[in-house]
Each structure stands twice: as C-alpha cells, then as structure tokens.
C-alpha atoms as a PDB file:
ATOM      1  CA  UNK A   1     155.628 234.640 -33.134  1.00  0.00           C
ATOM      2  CA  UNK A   2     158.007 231.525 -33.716  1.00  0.00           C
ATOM      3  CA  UNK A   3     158.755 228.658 -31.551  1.00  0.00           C
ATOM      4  CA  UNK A   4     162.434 227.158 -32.417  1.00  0.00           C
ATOM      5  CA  UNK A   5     163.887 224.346 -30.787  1.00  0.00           C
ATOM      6  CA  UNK A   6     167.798 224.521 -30.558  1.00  0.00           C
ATOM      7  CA  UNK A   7     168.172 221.641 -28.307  1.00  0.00           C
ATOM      8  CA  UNK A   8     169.775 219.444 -30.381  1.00  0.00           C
ATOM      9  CA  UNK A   9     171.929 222.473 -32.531  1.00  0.00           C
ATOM     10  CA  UNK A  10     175.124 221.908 -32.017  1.00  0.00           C
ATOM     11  CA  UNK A  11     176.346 225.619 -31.164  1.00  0.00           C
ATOM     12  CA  UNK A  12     179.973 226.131 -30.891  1.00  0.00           C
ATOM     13  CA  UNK A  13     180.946 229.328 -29.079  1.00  0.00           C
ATOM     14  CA  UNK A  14     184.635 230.111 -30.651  1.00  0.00           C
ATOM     15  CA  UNK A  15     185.743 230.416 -33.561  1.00  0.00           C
ATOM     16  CA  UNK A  16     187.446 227.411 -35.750  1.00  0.00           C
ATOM     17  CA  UNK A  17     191.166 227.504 -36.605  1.00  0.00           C
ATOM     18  CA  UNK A  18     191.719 225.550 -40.002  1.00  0.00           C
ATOM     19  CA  UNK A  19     195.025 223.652 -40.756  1.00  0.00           C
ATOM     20  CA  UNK A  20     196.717 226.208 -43.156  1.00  0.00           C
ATOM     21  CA  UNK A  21     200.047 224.130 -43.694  1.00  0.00           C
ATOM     22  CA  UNK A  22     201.336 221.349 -46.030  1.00  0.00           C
ATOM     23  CA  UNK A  23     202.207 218.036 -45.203  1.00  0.00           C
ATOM     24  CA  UNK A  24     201.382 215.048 -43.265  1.00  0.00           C
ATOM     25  CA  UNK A  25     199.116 215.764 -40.194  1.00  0.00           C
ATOM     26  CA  UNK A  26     197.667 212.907 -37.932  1.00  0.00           C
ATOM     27  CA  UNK A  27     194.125 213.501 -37.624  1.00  0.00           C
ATOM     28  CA  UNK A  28     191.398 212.710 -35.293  1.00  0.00           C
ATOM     29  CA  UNK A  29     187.657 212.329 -36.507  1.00  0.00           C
ATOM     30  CA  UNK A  30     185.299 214.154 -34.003  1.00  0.00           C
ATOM     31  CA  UNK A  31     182.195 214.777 -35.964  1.00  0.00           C
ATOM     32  CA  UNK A  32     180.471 213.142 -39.124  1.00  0.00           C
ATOM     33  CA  UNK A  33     177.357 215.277 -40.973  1.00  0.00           C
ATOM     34  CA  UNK A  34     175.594 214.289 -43.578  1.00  0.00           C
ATOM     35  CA  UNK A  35     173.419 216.792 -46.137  1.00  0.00           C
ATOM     36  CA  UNK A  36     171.737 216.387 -49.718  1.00  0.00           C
ATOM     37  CA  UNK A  37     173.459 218.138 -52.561  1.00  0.00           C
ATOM     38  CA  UNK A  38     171.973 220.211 -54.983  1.00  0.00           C
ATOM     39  CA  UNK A  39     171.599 217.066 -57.197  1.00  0.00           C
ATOM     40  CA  UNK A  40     170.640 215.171 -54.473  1.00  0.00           C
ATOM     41  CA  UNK A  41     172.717 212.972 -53.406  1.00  0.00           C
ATOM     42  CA  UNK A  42     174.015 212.429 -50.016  1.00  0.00           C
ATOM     43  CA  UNK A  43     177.290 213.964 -48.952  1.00  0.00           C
ATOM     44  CA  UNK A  44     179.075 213.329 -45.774  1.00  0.00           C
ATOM     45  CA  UNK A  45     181.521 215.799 -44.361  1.00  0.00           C
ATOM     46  CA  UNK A  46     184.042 214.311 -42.058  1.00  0.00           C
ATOM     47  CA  UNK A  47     184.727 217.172 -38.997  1.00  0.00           C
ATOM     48  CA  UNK A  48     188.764 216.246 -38.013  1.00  0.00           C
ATOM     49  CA  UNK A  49     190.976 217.787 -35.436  1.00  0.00           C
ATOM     50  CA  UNK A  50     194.795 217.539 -34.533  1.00  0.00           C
ATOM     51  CA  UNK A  51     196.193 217.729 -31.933  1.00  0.00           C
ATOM     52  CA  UNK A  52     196.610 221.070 -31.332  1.00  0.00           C
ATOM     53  CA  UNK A  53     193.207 221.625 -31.784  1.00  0.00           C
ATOM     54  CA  UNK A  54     193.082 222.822 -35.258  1.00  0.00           C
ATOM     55  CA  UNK A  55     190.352 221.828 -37.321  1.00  0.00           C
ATOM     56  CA  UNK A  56     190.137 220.306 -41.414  1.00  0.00           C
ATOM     57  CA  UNK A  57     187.355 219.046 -43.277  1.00  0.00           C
ATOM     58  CA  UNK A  58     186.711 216.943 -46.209  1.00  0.00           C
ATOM     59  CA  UNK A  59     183.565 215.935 -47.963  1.00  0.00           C
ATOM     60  CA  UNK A  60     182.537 212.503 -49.699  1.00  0.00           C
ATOM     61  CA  UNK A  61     179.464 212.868 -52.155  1.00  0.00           C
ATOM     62  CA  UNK A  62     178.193 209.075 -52.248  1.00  0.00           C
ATOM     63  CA  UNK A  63     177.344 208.494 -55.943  1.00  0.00           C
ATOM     64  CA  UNK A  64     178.870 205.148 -57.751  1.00  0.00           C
ATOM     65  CA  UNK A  65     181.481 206.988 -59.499  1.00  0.00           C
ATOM     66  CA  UNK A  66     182.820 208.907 -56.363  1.00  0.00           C
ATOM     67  CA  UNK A  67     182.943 205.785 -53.532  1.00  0.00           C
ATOM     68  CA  UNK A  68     186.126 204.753 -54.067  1.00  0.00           C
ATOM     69  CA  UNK A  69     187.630 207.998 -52.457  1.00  0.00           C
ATOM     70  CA  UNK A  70     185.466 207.355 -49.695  1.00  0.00           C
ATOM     71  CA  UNK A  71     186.734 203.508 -49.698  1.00  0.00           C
ATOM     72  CA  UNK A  72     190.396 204.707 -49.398  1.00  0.00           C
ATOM     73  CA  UNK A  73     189.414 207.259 -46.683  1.00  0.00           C
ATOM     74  CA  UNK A  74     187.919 203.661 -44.227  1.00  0.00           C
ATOM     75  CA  UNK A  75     190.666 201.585 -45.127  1.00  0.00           C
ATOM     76  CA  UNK A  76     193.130 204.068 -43.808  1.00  0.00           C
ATOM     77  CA  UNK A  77     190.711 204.157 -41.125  1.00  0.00           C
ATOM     78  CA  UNK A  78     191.271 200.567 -40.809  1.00  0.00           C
ATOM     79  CA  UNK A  79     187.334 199.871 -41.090  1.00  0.00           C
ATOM     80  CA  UNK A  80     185.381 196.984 -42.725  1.00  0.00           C
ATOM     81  CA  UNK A  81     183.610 197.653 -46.194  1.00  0.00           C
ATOM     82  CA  UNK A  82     180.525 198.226 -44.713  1.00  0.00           C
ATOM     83  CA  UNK A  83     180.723 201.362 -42.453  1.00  0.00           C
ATOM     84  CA  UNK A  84     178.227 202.636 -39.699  1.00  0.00           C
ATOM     85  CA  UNK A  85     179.592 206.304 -40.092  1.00  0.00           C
ATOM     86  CA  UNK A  86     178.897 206.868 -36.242  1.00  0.00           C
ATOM     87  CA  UNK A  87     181.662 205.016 -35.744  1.00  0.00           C
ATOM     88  CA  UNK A  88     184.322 206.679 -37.778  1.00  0.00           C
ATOM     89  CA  UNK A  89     184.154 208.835 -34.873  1.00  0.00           C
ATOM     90  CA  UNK A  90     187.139 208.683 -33.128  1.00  0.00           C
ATOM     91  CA  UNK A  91     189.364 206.921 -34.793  1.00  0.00           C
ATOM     92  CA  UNK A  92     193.150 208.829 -36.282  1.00  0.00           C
ATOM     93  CA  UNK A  93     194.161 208.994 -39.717  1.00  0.00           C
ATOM     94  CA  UNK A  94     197.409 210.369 -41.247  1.00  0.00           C
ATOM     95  CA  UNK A  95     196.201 213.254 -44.024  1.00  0.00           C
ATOM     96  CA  UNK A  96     198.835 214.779 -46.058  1.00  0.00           C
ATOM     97  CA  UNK A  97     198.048 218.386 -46.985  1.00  0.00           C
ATOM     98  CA  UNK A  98     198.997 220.185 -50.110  1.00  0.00           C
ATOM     99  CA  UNK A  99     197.822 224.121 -50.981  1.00  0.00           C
ATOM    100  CA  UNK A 100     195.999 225.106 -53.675  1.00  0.00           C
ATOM    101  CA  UNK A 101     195.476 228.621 -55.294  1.00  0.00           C
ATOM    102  CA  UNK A 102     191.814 230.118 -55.598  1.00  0.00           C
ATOM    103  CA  UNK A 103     190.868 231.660 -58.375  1.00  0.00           C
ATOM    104  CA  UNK A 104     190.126 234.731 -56.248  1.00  0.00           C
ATOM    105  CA  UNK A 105     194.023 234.667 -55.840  1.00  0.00           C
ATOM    106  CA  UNK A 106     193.750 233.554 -52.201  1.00  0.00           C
ATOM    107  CA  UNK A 107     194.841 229.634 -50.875  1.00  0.00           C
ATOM    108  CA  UNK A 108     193.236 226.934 -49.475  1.00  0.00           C
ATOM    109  CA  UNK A 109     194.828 223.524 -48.169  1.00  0.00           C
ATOM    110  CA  UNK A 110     193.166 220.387 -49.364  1.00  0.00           C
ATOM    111  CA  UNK A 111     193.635 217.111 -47.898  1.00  0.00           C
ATOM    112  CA  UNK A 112     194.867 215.026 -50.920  1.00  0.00           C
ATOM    113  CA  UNK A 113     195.719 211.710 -49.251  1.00  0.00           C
ATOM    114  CA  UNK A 114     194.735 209.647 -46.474  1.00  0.00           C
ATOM    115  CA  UNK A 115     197.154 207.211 -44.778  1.00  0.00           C
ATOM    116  CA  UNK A 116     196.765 204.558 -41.784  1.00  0.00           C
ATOM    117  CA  UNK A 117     197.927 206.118 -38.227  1.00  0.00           C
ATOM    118  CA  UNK A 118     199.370 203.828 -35.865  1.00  0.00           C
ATOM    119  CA  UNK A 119     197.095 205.826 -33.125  1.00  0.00           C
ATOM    120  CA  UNK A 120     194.301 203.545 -34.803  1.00  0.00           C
ATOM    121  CA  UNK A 121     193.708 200.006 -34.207  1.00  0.00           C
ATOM    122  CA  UNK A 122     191.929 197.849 -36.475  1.00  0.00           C
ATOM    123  CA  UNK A 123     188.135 197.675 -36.497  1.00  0.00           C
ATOM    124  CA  UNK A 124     185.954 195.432 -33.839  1.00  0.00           C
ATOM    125  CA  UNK A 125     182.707 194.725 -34.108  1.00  0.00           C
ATOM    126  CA  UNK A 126     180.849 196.384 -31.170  1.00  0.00           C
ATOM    127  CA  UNK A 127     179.682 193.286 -29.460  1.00  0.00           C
ATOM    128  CA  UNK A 128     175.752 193.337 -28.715  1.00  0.00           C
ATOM    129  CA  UNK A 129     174.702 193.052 -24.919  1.00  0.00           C
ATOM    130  CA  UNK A 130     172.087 190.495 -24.402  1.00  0.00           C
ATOM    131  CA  UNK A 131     169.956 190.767 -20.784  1.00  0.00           C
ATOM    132  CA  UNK A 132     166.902 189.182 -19.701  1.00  0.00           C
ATOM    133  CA  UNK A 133     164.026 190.987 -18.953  1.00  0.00           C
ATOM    134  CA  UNK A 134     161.337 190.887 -15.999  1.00  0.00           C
ATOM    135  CA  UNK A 135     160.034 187.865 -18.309  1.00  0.00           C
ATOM    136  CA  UNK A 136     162.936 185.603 -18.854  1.00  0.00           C
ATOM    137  CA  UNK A 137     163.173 186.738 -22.619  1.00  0.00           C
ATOM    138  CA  UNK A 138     166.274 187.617 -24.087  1.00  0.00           C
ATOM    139  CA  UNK A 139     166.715 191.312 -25.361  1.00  0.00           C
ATOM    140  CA  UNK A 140     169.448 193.483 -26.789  1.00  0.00           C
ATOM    141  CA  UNK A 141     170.383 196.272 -25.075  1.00  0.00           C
ATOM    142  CA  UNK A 142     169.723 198.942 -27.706  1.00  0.00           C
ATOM    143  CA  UNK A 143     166.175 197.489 -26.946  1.00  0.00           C
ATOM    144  CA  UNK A 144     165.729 198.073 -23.693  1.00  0.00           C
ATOM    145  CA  UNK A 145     163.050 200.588 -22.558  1.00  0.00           C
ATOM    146  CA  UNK A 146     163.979 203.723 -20.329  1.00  0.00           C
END
C-alpha cells in the first residue's frame, strides 16, 4: 500500500477553455511553473487568463540563446531585469494571437507577441518590513518565527 500526499497538488475541478481566436487579448498572469526539459534545462510556463476566464499558455526554456524572448515577455510586463518569477503573478500583458496549422491538419493559436497593458503599472520593489523582536534586535519579517 501507498501513502500520497496531495496537499499541495493543485487540483482543478473543470475543465480549461483555451483562447482559440486571433488578435490582441489583454492577459492576466495567474500561475508560473517551472519543470526540467528533456535536455535539462529549466523551462517556465506562464499560466494566463482573460477576462472572460479563458485560459493561454506560453513556455520560456532559459538557455543563453533563448532569454531574450523571455526579456521581451518582463519588459512588457514592465519588470526590472532581474525577475523573482513569483511576482509576475498578477500583473496584465497585451498578447496578440495568430493561428497556426498542425501537421495533424488541426490549429492551434500561439501567442506571437507580447505588448505593455495599461492595466499594469510599473514594477516596485516590495519594501522589506523590519520589527523588533522580544530582544530589541531588528528582524525582517520573512524571518519571523510562527
């Protein structure tokens, strides 16, 4: 017999609706995963939504060759060169759409370029809380025990 531990599985209980339409489409970032690829090297898949709900994904491999596509996906963003991907989360970005034929004669819509969306405001800095503990010494709040 197994034990598994699904606590932290994120489960979703209906079924996704993609964008399946051409064109620009304000999107919302709600999720960010990251996996290894076959040659391993880290990919991050960036989970978006619009407004009515539907969802789109796009994927960033991080090798030398391929950051600059992820570079043009922050800026539009409006995010500093160095990104903490948790918080990509939330922020709008305009994506423009375009289908694409399969080779199985069926269609899939790719997000081709990103654009700035005035739903965004520009990056700043998350500002670190500093309290004093039980001892007069100065912590950070990510540091303080629970």
């Amino acid at each position: 017999m197994a034990i598994i531990d699904l606590t932290n599985v994120d489960g979703e209980n209906e079924e996704r609706v993609y964008i399946k339409q051409e064109g620009k489409i304000t999107l919302k970032v709600v999720k960010v995963t990251e996996r290894l690829t076959q040659n391993n090297n880290t990919e991050l898949k960036i989970h978006f939504q619009d407004k009515a709900g539907r969802w789109a994904i796009d994927s960033f491999v991080l090798t030398p060759n391929s950051l600059w596509r992820l570079k043009i996906f922050t800026k539009a963003l409006k995010m500093p060169d160095v990104v903490n991907t948790d918080e990509l989360i939330g922020r709008y970005v305009i994506a423009t759409f375009k289908a694409k034929q399969t080779s199985k004669g069926g269609t899939i819509y790719e997000i081709k370029k990103y654009e700035p969306s005035k739903l965004t405001q520009p990056y700043q800095p998350k500002v670190p809380v500093v309290v004093e503990n039980e001892h007069g010494e100065t912590i950070n709040e990510d540091e303080i025990p629970f």
